[in-house]
Protein backbone atom coordinates (compact mmCIF):
# COMPACT_ATOMS: atom_id res chain seq x y z
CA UNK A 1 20.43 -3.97 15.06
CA UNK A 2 24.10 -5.41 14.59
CA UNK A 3 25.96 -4.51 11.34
CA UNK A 4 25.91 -8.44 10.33
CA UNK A 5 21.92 -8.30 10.16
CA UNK A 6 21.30 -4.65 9.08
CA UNK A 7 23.82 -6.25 5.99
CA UNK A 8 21.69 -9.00 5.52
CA UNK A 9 18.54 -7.64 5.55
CA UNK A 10 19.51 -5.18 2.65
CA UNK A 11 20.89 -8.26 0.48
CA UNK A 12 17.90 -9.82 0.94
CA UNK A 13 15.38 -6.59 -0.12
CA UNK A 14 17.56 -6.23 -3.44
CA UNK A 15 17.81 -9.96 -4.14
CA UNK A 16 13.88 -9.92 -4.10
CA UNK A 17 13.96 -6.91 -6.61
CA UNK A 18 16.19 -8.37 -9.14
CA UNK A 19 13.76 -11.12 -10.55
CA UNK A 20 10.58 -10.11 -12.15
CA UNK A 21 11.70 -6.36 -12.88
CA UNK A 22 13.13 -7.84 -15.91
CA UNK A 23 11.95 -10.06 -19.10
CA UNK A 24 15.02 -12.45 -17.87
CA UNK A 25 15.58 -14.04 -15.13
CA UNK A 26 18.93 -12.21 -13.34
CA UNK A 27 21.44 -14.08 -11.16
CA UNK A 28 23.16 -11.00 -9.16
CA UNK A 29 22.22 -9.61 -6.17
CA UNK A 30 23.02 -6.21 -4.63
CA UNK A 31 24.05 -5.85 -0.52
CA UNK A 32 24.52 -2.18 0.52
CA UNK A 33 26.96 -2.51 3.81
CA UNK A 34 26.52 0.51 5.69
CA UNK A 35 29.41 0.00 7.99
CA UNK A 36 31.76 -0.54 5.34
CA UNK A 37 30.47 2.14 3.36
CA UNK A 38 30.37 -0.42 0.02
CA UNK A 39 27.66 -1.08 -2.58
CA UNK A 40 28.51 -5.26 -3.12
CA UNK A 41 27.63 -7.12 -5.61
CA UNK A 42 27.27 -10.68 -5.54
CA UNK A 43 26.63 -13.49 -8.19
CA UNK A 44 23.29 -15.96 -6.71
CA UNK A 45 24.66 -19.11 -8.68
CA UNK A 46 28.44 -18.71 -7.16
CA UNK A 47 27.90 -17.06 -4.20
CA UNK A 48 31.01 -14.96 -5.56
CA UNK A 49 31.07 -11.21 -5.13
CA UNK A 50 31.53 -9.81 -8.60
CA UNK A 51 31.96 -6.48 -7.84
CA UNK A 52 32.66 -3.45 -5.18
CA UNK A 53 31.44 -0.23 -5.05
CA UNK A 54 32.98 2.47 -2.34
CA UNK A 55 30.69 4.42 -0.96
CA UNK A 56 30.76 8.46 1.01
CA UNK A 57 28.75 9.84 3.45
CA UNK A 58 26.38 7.65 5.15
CA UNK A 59 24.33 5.03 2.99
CA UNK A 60 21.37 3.80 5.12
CA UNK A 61 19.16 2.45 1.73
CA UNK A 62 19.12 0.81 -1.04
CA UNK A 63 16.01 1.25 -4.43
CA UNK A 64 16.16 -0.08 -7.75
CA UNK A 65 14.39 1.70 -10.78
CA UNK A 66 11.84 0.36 -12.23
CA UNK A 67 13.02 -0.87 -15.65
CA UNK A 68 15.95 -2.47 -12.90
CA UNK A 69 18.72 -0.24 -14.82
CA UNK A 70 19.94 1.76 -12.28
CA UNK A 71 20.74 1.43 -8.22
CA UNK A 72 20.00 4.31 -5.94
CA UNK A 73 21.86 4.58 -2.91
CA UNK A 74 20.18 6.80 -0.52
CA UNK A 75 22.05 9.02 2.55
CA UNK A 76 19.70 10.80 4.83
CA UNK A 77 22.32 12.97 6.08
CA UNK A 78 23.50 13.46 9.33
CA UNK A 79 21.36 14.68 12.11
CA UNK A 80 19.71 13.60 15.39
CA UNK A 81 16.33 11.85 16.51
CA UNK A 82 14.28 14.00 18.03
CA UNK A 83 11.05 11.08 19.23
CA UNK A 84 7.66 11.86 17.64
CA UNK A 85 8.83 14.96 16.10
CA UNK A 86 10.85 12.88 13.69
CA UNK A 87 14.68 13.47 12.41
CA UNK A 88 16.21 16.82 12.68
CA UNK A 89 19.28 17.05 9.56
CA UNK A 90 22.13 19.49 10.29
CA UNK A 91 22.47 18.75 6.76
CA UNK A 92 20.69 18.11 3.27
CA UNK A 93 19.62 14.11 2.23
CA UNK A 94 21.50 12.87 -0.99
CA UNK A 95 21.06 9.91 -3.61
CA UNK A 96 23.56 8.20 -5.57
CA UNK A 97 22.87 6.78 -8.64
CA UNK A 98 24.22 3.94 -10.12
CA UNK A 99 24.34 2.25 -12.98
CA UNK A 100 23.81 -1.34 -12.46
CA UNK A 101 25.06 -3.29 -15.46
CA UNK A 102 28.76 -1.70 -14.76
CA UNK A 103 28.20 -0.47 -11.18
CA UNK A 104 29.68 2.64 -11.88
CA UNK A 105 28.40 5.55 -10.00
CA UNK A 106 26.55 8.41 -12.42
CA UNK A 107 26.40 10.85 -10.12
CA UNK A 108 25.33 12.41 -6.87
CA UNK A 109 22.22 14.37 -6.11
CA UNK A 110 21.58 16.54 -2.68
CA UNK A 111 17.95 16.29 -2.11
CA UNK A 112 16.27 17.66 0.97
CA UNK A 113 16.31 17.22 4.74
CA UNK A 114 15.33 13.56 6.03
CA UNK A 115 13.90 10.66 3.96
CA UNK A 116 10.47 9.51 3.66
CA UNK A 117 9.36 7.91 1.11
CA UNK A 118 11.04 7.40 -2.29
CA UNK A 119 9.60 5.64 -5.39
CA UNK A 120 10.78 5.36 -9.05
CA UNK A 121 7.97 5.33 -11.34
CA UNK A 122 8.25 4.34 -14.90
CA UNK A 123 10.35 6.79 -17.08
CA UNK A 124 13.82 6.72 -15.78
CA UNK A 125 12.89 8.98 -12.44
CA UNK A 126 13.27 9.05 -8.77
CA UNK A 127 10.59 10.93 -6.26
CA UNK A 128 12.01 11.51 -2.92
CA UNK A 129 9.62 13.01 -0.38
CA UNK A 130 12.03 14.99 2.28
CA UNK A 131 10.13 15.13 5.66
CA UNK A 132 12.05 18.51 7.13
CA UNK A 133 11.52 19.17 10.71
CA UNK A 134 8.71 20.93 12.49
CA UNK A 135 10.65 22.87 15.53
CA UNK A 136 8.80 24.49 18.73
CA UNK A 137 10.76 27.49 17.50
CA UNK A 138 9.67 27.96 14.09
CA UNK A 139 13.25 29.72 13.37
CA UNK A 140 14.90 26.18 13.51
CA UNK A 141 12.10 24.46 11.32
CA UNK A 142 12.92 22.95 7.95
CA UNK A 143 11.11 23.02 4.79
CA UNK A 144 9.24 19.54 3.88
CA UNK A 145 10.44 19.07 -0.03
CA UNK A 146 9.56 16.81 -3.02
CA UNK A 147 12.63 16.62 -5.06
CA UNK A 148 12.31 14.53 -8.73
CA UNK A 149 15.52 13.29 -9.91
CA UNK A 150 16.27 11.98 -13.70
CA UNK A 151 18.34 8.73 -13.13
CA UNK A 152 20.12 8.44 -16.40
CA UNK A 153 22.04 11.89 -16.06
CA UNK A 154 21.66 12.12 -11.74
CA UNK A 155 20.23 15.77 -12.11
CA UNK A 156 17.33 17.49 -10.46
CA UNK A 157 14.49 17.63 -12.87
CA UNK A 158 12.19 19.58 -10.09
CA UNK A 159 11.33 21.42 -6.53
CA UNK A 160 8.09 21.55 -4.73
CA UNK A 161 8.00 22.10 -1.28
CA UNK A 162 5.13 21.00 0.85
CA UNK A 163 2.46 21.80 2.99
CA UNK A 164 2.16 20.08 6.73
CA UNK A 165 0.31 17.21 6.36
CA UNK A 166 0.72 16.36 2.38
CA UNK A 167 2.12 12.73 1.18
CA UNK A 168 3.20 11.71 -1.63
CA UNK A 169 0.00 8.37 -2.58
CA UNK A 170 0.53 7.63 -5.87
CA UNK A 171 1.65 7.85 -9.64
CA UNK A 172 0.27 6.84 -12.87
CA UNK A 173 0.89 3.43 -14.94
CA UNK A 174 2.73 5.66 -17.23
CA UNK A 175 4.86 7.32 -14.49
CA UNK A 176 3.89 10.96 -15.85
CA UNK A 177 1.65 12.11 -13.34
CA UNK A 178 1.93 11.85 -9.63
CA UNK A 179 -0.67 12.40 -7.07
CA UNK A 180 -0.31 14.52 -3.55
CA UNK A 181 -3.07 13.74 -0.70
CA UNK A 182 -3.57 16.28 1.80
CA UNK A 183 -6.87 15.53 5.22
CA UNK A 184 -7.94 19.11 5.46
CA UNK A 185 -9.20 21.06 7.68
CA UNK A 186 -5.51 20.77 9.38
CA UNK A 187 -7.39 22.26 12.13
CA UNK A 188 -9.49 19.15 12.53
CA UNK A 189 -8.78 15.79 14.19
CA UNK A 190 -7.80 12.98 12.21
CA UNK A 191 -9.83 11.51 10.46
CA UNK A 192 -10.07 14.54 8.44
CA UNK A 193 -13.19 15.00 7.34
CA UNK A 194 -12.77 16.27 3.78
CA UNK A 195 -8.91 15.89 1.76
CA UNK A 196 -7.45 17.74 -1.58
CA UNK A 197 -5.87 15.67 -3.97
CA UNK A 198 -3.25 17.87 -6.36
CA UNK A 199 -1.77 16.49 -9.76
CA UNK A 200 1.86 17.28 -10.68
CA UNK A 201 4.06 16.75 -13.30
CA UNK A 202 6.39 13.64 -12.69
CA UNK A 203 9.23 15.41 -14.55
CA UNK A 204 9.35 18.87 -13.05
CA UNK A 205 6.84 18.53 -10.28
CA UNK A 206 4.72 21.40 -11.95
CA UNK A 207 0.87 21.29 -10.88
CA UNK A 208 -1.56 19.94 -13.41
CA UNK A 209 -4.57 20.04 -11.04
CA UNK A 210 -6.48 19.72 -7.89
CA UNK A 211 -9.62 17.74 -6.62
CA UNK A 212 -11.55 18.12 -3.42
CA UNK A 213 -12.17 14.59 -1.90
CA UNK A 214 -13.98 12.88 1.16
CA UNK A 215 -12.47 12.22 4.72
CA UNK A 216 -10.32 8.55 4.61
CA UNK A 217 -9.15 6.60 7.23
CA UNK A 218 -7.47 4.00 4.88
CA UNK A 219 -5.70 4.47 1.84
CA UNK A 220 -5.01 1.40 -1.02
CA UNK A 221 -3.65 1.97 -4.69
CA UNK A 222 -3.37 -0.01 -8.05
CA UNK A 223 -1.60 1.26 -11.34
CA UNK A 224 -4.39 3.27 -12.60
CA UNK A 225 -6.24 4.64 -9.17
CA UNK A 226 -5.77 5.22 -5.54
CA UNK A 227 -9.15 4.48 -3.72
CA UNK A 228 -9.61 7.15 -0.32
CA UNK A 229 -12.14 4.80 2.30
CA UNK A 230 -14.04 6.18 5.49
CA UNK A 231 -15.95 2.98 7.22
CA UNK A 232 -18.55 5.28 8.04
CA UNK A 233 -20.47 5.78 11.47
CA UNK A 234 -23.20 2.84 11.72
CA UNK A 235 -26.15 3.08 14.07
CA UNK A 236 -29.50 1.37 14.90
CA UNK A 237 -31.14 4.66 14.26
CA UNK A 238 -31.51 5.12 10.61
CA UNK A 239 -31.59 8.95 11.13
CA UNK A 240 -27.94 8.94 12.65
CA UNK A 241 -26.23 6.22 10.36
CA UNK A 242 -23.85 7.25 7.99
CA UNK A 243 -22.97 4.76 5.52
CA UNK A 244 -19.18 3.75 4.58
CA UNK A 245 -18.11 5.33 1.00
CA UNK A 246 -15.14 5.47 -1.22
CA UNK A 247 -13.76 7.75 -3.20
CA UNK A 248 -11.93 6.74 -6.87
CA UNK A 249 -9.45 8.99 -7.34
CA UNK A 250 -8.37 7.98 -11.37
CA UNK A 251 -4.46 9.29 -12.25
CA UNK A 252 -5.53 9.00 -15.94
CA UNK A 253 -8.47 11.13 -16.02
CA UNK A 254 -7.75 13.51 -12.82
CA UNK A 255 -10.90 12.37 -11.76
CA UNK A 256 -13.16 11.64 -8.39
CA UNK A 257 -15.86 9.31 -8.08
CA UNK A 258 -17.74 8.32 -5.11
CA UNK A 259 -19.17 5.24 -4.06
CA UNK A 260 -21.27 4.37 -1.01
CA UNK A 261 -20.26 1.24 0.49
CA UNK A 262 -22.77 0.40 3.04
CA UNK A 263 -23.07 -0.20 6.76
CA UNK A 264 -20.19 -0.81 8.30
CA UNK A 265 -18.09 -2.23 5.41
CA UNK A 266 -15.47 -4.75 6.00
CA UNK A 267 -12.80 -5.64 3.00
CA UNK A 268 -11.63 -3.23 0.70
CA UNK A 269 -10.37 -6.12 -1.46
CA UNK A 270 -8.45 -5.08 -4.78
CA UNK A 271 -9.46 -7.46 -7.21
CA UNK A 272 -7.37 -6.42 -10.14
CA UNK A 273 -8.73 -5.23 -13.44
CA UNK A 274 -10.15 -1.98 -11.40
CA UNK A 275 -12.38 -4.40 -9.59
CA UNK A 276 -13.26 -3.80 -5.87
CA UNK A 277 -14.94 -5.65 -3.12
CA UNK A 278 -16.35 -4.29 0.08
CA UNK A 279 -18.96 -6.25 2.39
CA UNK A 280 -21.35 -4.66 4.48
CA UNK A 281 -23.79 -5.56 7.11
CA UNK A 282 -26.68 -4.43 5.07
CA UNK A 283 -29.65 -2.05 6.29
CA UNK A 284 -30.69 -2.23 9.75
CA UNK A 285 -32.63 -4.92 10.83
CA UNK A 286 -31.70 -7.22 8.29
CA UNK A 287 -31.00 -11.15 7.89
CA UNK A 288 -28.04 -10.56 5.03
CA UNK A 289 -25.25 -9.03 4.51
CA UNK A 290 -24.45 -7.22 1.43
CA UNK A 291 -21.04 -7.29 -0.94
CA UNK A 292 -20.69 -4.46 -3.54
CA UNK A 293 -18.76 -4.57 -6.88
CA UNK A 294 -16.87 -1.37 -7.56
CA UNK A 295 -15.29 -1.00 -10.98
CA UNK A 296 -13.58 1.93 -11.82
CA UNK A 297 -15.51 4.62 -9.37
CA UNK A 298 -18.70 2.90 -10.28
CA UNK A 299 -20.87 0.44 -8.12
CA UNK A 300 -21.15 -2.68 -10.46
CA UNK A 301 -23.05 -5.06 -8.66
CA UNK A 302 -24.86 -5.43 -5.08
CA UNK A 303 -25.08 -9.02 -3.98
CA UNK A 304 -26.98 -10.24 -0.67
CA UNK A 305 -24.48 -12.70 1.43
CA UNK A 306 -23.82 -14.34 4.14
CA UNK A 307 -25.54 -12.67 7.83
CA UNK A 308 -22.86 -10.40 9.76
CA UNK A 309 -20.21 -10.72 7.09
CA UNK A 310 -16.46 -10.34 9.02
CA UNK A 311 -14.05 -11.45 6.22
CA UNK A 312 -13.58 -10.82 2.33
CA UNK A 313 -10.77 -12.75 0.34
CA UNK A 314 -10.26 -13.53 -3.45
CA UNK A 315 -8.92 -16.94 -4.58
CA UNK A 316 -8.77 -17.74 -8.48
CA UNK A 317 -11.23 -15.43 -9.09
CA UNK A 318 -13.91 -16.14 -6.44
CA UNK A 319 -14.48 -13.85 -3.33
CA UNK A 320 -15.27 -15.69 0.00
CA UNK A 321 -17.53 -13.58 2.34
CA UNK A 322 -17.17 -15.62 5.55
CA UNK A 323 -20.03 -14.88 7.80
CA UNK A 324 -21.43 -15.81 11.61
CA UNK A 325 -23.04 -18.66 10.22
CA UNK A 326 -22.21 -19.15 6.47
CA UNK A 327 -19.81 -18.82 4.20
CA UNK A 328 -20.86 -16.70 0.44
CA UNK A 329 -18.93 -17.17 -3.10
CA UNK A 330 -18.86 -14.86 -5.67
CA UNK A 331 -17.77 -15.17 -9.04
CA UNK A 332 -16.04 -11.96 -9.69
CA UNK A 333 -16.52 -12.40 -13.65
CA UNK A 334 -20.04 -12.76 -13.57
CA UNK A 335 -20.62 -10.73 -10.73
CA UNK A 336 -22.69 -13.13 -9.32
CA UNK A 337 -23.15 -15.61 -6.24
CA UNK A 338 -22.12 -18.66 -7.14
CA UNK A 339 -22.84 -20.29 -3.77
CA UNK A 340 -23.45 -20.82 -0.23
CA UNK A 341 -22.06 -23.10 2.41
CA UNK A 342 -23.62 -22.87 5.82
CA UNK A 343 -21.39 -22.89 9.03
CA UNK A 344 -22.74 -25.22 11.52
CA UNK A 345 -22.48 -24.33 15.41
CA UNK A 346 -19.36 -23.59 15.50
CA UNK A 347 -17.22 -24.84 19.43
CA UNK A 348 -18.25 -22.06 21.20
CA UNK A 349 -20.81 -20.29 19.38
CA UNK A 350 -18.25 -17.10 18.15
CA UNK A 351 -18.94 -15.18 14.57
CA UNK A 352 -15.58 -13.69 14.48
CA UNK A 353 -13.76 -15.42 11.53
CA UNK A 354 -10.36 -13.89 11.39
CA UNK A 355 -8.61 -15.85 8.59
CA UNK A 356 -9.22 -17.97 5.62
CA UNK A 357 -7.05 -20.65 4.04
CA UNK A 358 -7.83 -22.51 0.26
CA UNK A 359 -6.09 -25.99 -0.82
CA UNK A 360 -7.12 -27.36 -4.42
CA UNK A 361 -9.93 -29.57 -2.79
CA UNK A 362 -11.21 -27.64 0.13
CA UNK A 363 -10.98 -24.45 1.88
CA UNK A 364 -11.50 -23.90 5.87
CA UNK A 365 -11.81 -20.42 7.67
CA UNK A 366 -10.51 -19.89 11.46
CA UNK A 367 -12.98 -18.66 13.42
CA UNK A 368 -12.30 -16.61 16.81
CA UNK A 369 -14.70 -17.55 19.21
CA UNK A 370 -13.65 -15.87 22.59
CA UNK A 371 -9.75 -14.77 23.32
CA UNK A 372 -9.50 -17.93 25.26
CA UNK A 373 -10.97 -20.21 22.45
CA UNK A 374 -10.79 -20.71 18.94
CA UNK A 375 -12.48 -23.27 16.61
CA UNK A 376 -11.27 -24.52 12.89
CA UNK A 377 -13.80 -25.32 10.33
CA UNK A 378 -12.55 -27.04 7.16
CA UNK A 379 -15.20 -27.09 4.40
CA UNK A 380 -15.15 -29.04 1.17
CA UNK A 381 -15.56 -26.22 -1.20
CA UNK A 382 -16.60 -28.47 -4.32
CA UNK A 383 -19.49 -30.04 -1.96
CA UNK A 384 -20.92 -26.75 -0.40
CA UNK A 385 -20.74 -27.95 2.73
CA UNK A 386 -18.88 -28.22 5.89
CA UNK A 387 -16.91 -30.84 6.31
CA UNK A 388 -15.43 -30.66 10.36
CA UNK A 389 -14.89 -28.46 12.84
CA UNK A 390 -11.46 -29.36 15.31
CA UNK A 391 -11.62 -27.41 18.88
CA UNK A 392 -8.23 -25.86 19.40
């Protein structure tokens, strides 16, 4: 990557971040230029740069907090690439923190070695989760860290080093209460067939609690939960089926809740409002396909649908199941179906829809027939019925 574009990307990350953080609408945008060691910032309207900020060490990133009152600039510290076994620092990671109404720096924290992931939940904090380096001489091996930093005065609030294997997934609405997730046995192949989910403390990292959980091979979040989902092992023999499940992992209530999610489940949809959408392909031997309801760690609804159901997505508050050979909506309020179009022979005879557009008037779904082929359907959603289908 050239200087110009590494540059450019970064303006265009922190011009993103500067709108909806706030009541107001803001007008300045912040470009962090590694090469010339400078924290910019620029006026949108004017195009004028309003203000510089020099820089030590090595900036490679840029965050905002969440309430958009201070700038962290983020220095992983200088080391060497070592392939899959990730970044081995000669010497600790470090964040600058910067107030953003004066662009003054605050101060300077040292963190741990490497960068992974760094988030700044509500409350005026920043998480940094410091990979360390696992060495084939355990001698040379460096600890893997969570460091919590309090923005306002730049000082580290808390300490909690790691275990292999542990990320940080999540925080609270409130930003009081983070959550680790750990696949155990460490022993075992991923996927991991059962996980531990610890509570901490936002401000000093302290633990608050720990969960045993199911195996996941995908992980989503909202504000309030993060949701752990295994797709299961589906077979013709009912004896050796295992069923897809999910496991509701609520931040509020330190809680876990499972939910079976059926045969092969496709989706994983986060509605909003704790709402969740999975679609199945319903017990063995059957002619429907199922779509369960989750709200908040409980199943809410089950809902036959369309036959071999390959594609969930939400528009204005209706979920389209998109089937081999119809297409199901379901009104998410009344957790109901509200209808069903069929699919006519589509060019080529394929049930392998792999998107799905919506206008005002009509909605069509792409549909995948062979590598070599694919076929368009547009469907007048109003009508409940198909309207063409174009050969590409």
């Amino acid at each position: 990557m050239t200087r110009r574009s590494a540059v450019l990307a970064t303006l265009l990350a922190c011009a993103a971040l500067t709108g909806p953080a706030r009541a107001q609408t803001t007008t300045r945008a912040f470009v962090l230029d590694p090469g010339a060691h400078a924290l910019v910032a620029l006026d949108l309207a004017s195009g004028q740069r309003t203000g510089v900020l020099p820089l030590t060490g090595s900036p490679t990133r840029l965050n905002r907090s969440d309430d958009g009152r201070y700038l962290i600039v983020l220095d992983r510290g200088p080391g060497e690439d070592k392939d899959e076994r990730g970044y081995k620092a000669t010497e600790r990671s470090s964040a600058t923190v910067v107030d953003e109404a004066s662009l003054k720096v605050i101060g300077r924290v040292e963190l741990g070695f490497g960068l992974d992931s760094v988030v700044t939940p509500p409350g005026g904090r920043l998480v940094v989760t410091c990979p360390g380096y696992q060495a084939k001489n355990p001698a040379e091996s460096l600890a893997r860290e969570l460091v919590a930093v309090d923005l306002a005065t730049a000082r580290e609030t808390g300490r909690l080093a790691l275990e292999p294997g542990t990320s940080l997934t999540g925080y609270s609405r409130d930003g009081k209460t983070l959550a680790l997730l750990q696949g155990q046995p460490r022993s075992a192949k991923y996927p991991f067939p059962k996980s531990k989910v610890t509570f901490l403390d936002a401000a000093g990292l302290s633990v608050t609690g720990t969960l045993d959980a199911s195996g996941w091979r995908f992980v989503e979040r909202d504000a309030d939960r993060v949701y752990l989902i295994d797709q299961g092992q589906p077979d013709k023999n009912p004896e050796k089926n295992r069923n897809g499940g999910i496991d509701v992992v609520s931040l509020a209530d330190k809680r876990v809740d499972h939910v079976d999610i059926g045969r092969s489940p496709t989706g994983g949809l986060l509605i909003g409002d704790g709402l969740m959408a999975f679609a199945s392909e319903g017990p063995a031997g059957g002619s429907t396909g199922e779509l369960r309801l989750i709200r908040e760690g409980t199943l809410a609804a089950t809902l036959d649908v369309a036959e071999k159901p390959r594609l969930v997505e939400t528009v204005d508050g209706t979920v389209y199941v998109v089937g081999s050979k119809a297409v199901t909506l379901v009104d998410t309020k009344a957790l109901q179906v509200s209808g069903t179009i069929p699919l006519d022979a589509v060019a080529g005879g394929g049930d392998h829809p792999f998107e799905l557009a919506v206008t005002p008037d009509r909605f069509g779904d792409a549909v995948g027939v062979h590598e070599e082929h694919v076929a368009w359907t547009q469907i007048e959603r109003h009508l409940l019925q198909t309207r063409r289908e174009i050969a590409l």
